[in-house]
C-alpha atoms as a PDB file:
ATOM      1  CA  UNK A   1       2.885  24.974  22.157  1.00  0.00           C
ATOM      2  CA  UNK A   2       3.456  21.776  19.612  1.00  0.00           C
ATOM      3  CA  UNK A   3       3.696  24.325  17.324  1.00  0.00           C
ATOM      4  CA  UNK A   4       6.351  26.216  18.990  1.00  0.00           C
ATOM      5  CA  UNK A   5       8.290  23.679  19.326  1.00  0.00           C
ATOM      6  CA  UNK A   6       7.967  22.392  15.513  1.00  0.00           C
ATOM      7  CA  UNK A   7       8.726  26.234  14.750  1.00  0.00           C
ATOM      8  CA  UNK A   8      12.161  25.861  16.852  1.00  0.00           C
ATOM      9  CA  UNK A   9      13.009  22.640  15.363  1.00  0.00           C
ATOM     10  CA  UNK A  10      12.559  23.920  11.803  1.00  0.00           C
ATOM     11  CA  UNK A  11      14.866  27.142  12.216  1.00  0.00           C
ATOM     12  CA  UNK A  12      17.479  25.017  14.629  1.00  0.00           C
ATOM     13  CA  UNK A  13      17.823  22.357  11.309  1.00  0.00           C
ATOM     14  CA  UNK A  14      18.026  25.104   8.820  1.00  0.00           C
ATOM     15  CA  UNK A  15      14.572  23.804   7.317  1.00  0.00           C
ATOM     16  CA  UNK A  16      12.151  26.442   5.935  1.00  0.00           C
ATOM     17  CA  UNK A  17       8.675  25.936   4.530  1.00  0.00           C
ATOM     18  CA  UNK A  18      10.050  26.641   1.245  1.00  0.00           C
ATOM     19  CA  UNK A  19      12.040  22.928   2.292  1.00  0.00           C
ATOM     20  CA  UNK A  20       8.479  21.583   3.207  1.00  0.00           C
ATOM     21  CA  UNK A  21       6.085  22.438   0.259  1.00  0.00           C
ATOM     22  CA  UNK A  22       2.388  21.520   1.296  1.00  0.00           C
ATOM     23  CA  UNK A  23       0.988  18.798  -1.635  1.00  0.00           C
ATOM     24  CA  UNK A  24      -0.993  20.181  -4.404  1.00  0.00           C
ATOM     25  CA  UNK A  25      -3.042  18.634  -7.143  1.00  0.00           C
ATOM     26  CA  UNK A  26      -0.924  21.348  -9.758  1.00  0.00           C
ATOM     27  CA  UNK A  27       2.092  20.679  -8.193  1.00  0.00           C
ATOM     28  CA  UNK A  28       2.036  16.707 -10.190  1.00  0.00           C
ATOM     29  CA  UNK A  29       3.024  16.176 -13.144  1.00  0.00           C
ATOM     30  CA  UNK A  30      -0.107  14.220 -14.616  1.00  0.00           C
ATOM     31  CA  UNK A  31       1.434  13.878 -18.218  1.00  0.00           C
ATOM     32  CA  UNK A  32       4.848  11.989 -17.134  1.00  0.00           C
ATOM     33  CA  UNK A  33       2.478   9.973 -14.453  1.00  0.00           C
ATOM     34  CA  UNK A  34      -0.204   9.163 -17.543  1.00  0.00           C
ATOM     35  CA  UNK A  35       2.438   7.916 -19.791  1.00  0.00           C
ATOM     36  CA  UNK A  36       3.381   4.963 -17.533  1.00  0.00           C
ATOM     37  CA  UNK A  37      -0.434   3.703 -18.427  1.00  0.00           C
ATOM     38  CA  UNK A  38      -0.072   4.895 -22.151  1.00  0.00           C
ATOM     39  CA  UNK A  39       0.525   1.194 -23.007  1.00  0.00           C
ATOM     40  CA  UNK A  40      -1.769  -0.152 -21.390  1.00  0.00           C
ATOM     41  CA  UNK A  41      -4.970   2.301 -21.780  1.00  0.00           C
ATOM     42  CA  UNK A  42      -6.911  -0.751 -23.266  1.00  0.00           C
ATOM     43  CA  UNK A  43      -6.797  -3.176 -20.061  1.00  0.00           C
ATOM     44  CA  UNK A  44      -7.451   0.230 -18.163  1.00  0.00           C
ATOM     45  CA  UNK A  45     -10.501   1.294 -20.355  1.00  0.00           C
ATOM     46  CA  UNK A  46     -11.743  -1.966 -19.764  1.00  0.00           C
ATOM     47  CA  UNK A  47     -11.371  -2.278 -15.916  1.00  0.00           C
ATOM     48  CA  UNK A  48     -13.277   0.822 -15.498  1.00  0.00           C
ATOM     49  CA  UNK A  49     -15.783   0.990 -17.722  1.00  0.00           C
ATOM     50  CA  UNK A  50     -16.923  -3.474 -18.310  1.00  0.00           C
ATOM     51  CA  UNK A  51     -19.167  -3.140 -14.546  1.00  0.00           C
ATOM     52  CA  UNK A  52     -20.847  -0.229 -15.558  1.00  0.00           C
ATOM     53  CA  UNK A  53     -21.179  -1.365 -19.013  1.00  0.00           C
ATOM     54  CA  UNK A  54     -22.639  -4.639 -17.643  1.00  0.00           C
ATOM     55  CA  UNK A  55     -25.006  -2.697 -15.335  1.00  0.00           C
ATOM     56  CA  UNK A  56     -26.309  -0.808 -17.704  1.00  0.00           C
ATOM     57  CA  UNK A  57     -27.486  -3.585 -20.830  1.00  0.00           C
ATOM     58  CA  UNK A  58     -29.074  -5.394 -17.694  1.00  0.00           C
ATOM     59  CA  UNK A  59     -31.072  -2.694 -15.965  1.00  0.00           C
ATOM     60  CA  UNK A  60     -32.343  -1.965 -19.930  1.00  0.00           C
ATOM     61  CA  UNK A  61     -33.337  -5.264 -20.732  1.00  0.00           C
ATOM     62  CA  UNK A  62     -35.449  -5.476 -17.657  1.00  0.00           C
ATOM     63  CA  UNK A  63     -36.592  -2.117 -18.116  1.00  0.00           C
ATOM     64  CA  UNK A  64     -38.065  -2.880 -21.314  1.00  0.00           C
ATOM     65  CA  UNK A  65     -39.755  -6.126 -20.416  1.00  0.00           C
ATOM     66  CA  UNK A  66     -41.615  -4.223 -17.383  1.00  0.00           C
ATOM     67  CA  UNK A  67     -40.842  -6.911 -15.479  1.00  0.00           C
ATOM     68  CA  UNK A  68     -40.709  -6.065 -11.435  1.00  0.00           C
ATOM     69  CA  UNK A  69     -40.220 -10.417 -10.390  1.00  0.00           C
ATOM     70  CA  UNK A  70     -36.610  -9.778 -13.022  1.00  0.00           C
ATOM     71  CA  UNK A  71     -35.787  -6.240 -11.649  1.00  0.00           C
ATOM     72  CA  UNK A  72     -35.785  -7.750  -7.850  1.00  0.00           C
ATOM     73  CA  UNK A  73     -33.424 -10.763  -8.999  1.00  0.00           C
ATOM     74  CA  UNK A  74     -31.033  -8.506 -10.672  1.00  0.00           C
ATOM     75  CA  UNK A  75     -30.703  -6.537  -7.956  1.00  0.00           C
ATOM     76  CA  UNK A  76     -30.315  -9.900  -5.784  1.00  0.00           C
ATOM     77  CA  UNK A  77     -27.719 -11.122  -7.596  1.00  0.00           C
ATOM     78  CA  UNK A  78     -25.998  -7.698  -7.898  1.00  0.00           C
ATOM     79  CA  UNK A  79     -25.833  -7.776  -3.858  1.00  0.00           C
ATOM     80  CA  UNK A  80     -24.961 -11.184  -4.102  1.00  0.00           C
ATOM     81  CA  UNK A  81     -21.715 -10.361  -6.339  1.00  0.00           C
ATOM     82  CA  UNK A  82     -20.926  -7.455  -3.977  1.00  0.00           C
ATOM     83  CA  UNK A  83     -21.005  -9.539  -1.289  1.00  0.00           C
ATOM     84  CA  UNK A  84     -18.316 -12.266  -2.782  1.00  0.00           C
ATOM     85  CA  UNK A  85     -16.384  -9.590  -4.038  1.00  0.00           C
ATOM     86  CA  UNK A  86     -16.650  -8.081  -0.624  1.00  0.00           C
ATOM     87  CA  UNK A  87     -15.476 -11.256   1.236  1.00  0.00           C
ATOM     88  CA  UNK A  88     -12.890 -12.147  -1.740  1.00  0.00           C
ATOM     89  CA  UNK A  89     -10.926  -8.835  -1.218  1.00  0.00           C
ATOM     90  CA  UNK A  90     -11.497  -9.727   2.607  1.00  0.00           C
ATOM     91  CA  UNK A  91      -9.686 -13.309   2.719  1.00  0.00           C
ATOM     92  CA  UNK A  92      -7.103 -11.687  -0.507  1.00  0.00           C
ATOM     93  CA  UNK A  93      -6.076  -8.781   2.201  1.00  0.00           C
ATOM     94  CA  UNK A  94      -6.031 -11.359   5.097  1.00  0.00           C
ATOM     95  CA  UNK A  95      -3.873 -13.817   3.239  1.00  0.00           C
ATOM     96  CA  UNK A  96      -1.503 -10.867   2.340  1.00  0.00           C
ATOM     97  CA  UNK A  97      -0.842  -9.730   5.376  1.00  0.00           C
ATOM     98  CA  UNK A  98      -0.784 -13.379   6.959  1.00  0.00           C
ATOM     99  CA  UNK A  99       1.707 -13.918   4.202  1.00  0.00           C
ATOM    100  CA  UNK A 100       4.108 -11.088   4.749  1.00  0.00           C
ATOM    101  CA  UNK A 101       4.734 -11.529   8.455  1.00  0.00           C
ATOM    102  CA  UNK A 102       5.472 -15.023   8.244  1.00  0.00           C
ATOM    103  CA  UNK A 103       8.559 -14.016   6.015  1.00  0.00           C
ATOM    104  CA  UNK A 104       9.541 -11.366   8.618  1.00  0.00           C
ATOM    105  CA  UNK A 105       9.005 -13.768  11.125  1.00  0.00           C
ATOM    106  CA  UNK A 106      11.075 -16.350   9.266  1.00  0.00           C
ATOM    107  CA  UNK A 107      13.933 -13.384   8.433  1.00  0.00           C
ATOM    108  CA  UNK A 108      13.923 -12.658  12.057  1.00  0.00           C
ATOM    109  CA  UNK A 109      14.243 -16.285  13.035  1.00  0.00           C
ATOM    110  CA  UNK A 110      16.919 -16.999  10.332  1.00  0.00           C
ATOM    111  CA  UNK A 111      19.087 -14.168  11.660  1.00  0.00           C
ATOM    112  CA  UNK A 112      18.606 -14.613  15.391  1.00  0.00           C
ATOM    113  CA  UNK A 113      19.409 -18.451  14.555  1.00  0.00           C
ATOM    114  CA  UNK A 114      22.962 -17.543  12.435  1.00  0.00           C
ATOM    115  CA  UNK A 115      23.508 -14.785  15.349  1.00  0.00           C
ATOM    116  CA  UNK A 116      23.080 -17.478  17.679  1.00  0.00           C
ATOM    117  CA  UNK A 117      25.694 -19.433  15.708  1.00  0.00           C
ATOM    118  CA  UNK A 118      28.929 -17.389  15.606  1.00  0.00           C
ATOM    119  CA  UNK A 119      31.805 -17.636  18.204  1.00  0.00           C
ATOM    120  CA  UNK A 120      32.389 -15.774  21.249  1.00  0.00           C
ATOM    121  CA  UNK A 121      35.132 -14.540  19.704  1.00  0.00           C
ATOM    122  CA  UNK A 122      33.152 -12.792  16.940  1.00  0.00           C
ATOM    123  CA  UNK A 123      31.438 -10.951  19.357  1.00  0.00           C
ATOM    124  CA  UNK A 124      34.191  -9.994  21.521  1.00  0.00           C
ATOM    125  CA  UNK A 125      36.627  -8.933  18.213  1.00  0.00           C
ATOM    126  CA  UNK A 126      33.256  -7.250  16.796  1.00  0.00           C
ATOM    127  CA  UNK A 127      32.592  -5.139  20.499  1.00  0.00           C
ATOM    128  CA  UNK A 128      36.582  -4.295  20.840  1.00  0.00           C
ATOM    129  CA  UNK A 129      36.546  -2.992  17.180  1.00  0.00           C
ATOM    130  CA  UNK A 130      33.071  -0.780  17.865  1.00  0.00           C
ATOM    131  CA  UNK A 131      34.334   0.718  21.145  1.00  0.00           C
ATOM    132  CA  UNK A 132      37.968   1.504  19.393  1.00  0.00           C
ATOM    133  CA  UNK A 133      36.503   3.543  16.410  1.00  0.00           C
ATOM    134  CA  UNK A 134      34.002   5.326  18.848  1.00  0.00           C
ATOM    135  CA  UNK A 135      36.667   6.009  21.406  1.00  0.00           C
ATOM    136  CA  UNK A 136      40.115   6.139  20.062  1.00  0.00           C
ATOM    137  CA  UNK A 137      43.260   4.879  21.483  1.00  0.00           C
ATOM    138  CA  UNK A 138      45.726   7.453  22.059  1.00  0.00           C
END
């Protein structure tokens, strides 16, 4: 039935699937997108591949010792850095969010606090001038 009535809604507007494509992969174009990060392919190259790069030199140096005791406290301290990164991105997110409703709580505040402010008059000129464009004198 939902789809029905999404049907109706689409032929009452004049909309057509044709308005509506569904996304596709082929449909983006990856060459304009790519040359945003043409100038800065170097930071990128290093971002992705430094961790795995890292990962790699360690598990081969304790690979070739044949060391189990230095295998188990690499792979410690790798759960141990996934862990702070874990609880970094955590409190980062948190703080973010904590952040960015405080300034819409402030922006709200402001503006109910300068609405608070103006005259009576204000609001009765402002009302008068709203109902006179929506319903004209003749």
């Amino acid at each position: 039935m939902t789809e029905r009535v999404q049907d109706n809604r689409s032929e009452r507007f004049g909309a057509t699937d044709e308005d509506n494509p569904r996304f596709s992969l082929t449909a983006v174009k990856w060459g304009r997108l790519f040359g945003y990060l043409k100038p800065y392919w170097g930071r990128m190259t290093l971002a992705i591949l430094a961790f795995p790069a890292l990962i790699v030199r360690l598990l081969d140096s304790v690979t070739r010792s044949h060391e189990l005791s230095s295998l188990n406290m690499l792979a410690g301290v790798l759960i141990g850095v996934f862990l702070c990164q874990a609880a970094f991105n955590f409190l980062q997110s948190y703080l973010l969010a904590f952040i960015g409703e405080r300034i819409v709580l402030d922006l709200r505040t402001s503006l109910y606090g300068h609405l608070q402010e103006l005259s009576l008059d204000f609001y009765a000129f402002r009302r008068w001038v709203i109902w006179s464009r929506d319903f004209p004198v003749m």
